[in-house]
Protein backbone atom coordinates (compact mmCIF):
# COMPACT_ATOMS: atom_id res chain seq x y z
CA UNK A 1 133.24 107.32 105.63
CA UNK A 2 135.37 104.27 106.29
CA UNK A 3 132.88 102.17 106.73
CA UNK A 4 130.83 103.33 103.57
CA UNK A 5 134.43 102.65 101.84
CA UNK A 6 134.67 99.00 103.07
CA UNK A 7 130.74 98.74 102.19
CA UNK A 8 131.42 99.72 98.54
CA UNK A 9 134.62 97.03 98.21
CA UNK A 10 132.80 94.35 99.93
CA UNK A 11 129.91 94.68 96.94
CA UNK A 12 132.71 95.14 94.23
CA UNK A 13 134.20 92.04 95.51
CA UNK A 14 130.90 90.36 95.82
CA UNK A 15 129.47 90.86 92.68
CA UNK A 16 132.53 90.12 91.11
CA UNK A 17 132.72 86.60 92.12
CA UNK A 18 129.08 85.68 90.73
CA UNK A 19 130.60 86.78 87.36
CA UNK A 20 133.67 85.02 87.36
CA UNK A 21 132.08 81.60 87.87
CA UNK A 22 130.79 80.27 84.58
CA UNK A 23 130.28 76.27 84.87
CA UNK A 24 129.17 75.14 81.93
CA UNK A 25 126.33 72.56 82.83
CA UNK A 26 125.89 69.45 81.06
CA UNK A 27 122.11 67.35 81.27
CA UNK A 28 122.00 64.36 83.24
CA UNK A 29 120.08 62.88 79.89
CA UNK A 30 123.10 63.50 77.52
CA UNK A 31 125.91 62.11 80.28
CA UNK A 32 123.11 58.81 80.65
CA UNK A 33 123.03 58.49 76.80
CA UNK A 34 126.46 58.75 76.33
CA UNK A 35 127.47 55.97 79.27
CA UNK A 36 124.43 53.51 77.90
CA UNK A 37 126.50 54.17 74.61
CA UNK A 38 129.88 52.69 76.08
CA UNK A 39 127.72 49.57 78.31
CA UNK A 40 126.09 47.86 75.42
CA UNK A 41 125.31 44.64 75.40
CA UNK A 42 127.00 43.10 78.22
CA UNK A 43 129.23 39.81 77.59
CA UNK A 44 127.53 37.05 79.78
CA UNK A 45 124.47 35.57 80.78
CA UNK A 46 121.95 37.29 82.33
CA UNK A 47 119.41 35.54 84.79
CA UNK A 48 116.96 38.07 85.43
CA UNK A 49 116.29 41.36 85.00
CA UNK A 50 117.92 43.75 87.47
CA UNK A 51 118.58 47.35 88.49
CA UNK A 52 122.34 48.36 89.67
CA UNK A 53 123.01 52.05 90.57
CA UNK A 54 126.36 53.32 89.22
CA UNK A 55 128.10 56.11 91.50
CA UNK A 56 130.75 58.08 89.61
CA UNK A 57 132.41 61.20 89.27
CA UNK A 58 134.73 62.55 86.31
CA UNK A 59 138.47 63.42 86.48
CA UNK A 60 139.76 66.68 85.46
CA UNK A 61 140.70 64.99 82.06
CA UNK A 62 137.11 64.48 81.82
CA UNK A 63 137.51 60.25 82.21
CA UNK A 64 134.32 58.67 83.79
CA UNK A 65 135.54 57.19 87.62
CA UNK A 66 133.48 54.82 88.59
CA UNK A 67 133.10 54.75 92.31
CA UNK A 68 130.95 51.99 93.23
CA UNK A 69 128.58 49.85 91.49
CA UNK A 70 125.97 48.28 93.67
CA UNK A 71 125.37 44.86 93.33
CA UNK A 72 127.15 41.68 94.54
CA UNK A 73 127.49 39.86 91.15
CA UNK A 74 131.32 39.86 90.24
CA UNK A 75 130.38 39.99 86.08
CA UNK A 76 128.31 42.79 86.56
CA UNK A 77 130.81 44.45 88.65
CA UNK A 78 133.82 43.18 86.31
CA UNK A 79 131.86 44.60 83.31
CA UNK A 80 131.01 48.04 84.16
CA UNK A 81 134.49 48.71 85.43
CA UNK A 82 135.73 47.31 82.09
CA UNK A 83 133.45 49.42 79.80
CA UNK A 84 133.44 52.83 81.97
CA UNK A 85 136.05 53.53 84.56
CA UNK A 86 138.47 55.80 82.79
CA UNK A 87 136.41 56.11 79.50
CA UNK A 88 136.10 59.85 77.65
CA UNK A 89 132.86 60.81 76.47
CA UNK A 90 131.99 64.01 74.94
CA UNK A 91 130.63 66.02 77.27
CA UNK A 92 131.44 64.82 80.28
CA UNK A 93 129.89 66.83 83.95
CA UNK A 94 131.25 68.97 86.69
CA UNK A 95 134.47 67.62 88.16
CA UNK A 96 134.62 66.07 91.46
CA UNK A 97 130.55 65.40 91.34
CA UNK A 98 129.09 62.72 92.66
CA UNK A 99 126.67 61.42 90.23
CA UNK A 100 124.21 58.06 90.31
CA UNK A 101 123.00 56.50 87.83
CA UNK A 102 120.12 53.46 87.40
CA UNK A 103 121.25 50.70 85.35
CA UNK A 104 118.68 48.89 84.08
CA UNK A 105 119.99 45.14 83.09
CA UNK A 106 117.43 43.00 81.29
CA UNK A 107 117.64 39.50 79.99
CA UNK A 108 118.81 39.51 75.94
């Protein structure tokens, strides 16, 4: 019997935790659209056409946090700090994920 007790509490708590978790999940398409929305078009001269991944996260205010940017050029760098880290959007993703994101840079 005591065991069949701690059985039936064990479920109870159980099942109750899978209903108290509702994360409302945002598309990686809408968060891309919306950051390609706040990097335009970028302030300097381009050379050649590039790709720089973006790793960010979002703050419990829901401000973009950009974590690192990967490329060496300092304008690039300089730029996408400017125009995203600490920027709202709309709908911003899970807190405390780590997201990447292709930038694709191409001569204007």
């Amino acid at each position: 019997m005591k065991k069949f007790k701690l059985l039936a509490l064990s479920l109870v708590i159980g099942t109750a935790s899978l209903f108290a978790t509702t994360v409302e999940d945002v598309s990686k398409d809408e968060i891309r659209s919306q950051i390609v929305e706040l990097l335009q078009t970028p302030d300097f001269g381009i050379v050649s056409e590039m790709t720089v991944n973006i790793s960010f996260t979002f703050s419990s205010e829901g401000e973009v946090v950009v974590l690192g940017v990967d490329s060496k050029n300092r304008n690039i760098l300089n730029y996408v700090r400017e125009n995203l880290n600490y920027k709202k959007i709309q709908n911003p993703g899970e807190r405390d994920k780590l997201y990447t994101m292709p930038l694709k840079i191409a001569k204007a």
